[in-house]
C-alpha atoms as a PDB file:
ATOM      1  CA  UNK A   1      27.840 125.931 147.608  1.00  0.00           C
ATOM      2  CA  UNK A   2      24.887 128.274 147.329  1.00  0.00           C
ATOM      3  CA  UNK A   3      25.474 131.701 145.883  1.00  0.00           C
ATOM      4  CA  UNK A   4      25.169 134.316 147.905  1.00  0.00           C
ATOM      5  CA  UNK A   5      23.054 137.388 146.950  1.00  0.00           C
ATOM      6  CA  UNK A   6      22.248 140.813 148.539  1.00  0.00           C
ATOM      7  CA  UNK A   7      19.941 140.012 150.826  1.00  0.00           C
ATOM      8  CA  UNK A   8      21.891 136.596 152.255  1.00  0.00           C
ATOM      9  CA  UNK A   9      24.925 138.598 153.051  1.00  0.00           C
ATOM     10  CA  UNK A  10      23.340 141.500 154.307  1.00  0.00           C
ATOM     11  CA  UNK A  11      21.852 139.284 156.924  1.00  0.00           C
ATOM     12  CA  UNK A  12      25.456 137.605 157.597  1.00  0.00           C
ATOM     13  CA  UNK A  13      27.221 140.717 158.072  1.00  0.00           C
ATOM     14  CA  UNK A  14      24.626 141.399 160.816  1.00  0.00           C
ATOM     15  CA  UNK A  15      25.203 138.584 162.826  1.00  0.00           C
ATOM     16  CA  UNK A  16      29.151 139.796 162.855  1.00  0.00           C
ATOM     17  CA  UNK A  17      29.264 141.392 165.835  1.00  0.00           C
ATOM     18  CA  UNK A  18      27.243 138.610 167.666  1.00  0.00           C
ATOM     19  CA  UNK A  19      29.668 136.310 167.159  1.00  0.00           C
ATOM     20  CA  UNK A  20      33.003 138.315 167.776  1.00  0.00           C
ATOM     21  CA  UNK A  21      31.285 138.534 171.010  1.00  0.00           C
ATOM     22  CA  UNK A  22      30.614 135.043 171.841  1.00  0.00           C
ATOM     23  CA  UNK A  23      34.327 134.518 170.861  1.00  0.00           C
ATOM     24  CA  UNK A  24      35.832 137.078 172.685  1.00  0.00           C
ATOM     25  CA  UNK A  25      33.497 135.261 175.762  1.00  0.00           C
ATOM     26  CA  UNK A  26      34.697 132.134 175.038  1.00  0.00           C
ATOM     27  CA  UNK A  27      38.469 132.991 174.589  1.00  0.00           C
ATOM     28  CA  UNK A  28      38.356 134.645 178.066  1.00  0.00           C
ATOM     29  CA  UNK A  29      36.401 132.001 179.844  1.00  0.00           C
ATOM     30  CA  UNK A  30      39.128 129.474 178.469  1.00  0.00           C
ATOM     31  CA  UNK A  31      42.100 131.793 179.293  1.00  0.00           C
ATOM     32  CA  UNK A  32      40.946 131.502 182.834  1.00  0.00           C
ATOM     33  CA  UNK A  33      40.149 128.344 183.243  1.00  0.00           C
ATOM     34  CA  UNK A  34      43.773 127.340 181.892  1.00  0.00           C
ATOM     35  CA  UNK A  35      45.177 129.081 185.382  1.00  0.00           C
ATOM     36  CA  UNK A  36      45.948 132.803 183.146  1.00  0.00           C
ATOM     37  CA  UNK A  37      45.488 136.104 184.028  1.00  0.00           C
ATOM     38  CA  UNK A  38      43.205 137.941 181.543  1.00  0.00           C
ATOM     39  CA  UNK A  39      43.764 141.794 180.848  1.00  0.00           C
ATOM     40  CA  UNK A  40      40.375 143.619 179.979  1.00  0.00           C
ATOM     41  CA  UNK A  41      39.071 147.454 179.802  1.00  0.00           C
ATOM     42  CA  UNK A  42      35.960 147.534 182.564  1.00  0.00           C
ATOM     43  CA  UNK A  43      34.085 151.041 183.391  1.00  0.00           C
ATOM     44  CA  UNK A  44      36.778 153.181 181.838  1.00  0.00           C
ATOM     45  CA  UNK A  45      39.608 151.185 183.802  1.00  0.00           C
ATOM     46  CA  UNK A  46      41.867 148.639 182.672  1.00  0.00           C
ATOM     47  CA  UNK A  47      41.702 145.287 185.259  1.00  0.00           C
ATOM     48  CA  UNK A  48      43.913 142.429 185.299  1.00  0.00           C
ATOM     49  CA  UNK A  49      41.306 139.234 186.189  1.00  0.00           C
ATOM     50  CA  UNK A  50      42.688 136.229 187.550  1.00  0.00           C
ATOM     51  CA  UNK A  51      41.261 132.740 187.559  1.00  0.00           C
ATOM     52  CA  UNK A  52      39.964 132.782 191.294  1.00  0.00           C
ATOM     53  CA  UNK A  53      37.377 135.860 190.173  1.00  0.00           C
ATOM     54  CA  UNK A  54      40.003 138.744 192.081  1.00  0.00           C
ATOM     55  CA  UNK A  55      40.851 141.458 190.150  1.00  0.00           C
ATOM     56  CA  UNK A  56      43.585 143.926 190.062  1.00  0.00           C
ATOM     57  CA  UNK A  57      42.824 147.639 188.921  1.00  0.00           C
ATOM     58  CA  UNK A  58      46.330 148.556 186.848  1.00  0.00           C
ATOM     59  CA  UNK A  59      45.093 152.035 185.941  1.00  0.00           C
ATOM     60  CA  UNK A  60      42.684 154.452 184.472  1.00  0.00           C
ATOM     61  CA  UNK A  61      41.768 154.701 180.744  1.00  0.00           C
ATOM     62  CA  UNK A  62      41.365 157.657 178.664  1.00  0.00           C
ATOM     63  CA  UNK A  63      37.865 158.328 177.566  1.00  0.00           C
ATOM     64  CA  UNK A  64      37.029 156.959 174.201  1.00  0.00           C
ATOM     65  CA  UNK A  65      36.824 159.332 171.374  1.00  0.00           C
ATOM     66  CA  UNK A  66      34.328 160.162 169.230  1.00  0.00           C
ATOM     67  CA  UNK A  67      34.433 159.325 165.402  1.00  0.00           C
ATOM     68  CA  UNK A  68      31.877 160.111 162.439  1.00  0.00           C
ATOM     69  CA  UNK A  69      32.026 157.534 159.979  1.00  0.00           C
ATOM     70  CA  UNK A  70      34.650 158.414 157.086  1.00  0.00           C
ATOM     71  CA  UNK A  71      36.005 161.082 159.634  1.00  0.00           C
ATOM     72  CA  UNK A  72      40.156 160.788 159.477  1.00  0.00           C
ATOM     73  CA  UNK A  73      41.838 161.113 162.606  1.00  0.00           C
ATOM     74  CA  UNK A  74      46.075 162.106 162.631  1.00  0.00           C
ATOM     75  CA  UNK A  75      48.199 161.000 165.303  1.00  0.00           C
ATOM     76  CA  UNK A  76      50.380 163.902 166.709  1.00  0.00           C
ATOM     77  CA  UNK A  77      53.935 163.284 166.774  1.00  0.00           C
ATOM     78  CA  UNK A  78      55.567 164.223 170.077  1.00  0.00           C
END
């Protein structure tokens, strides 16, 4: 196996998020065509998709929230 230096993994890291998108494409193209209902946040709502291409709107989602890199975020306990 070739060793990997700087400038190789710098330019795998990039393709990272390239390919944790194709899979996540992939996983929900086969979830559907295996007759399942997929569950997936669309335009700030959260959908339920079923294998015939209807969709069910199950409710609205919060906005996301904005955080700076190395920013720490603490959950309030109710």
């Amino acid at each position: 196996m070739k060793k990997l230096d700087e400038k190789n993994m710098t330019v795998r890291e990039e393709r990272i998020p390239f390919l944790a998108e194709d899979a996540v494409k992939k996983a929900r193209t086969k979830t559907l065509n295996s007759g399942r209902n997929v569950m997936e946040a669309v335009n700030g709502k959260l959908i339920e998709s079923h294998p015939d291409g209807s969709y069910r709107v199950i409710r609205p989602l919060a906005p996301p929230i904005t955080v700076a890199p190395g920013q720490k975020r603490v959950r309030r306990s109710k």
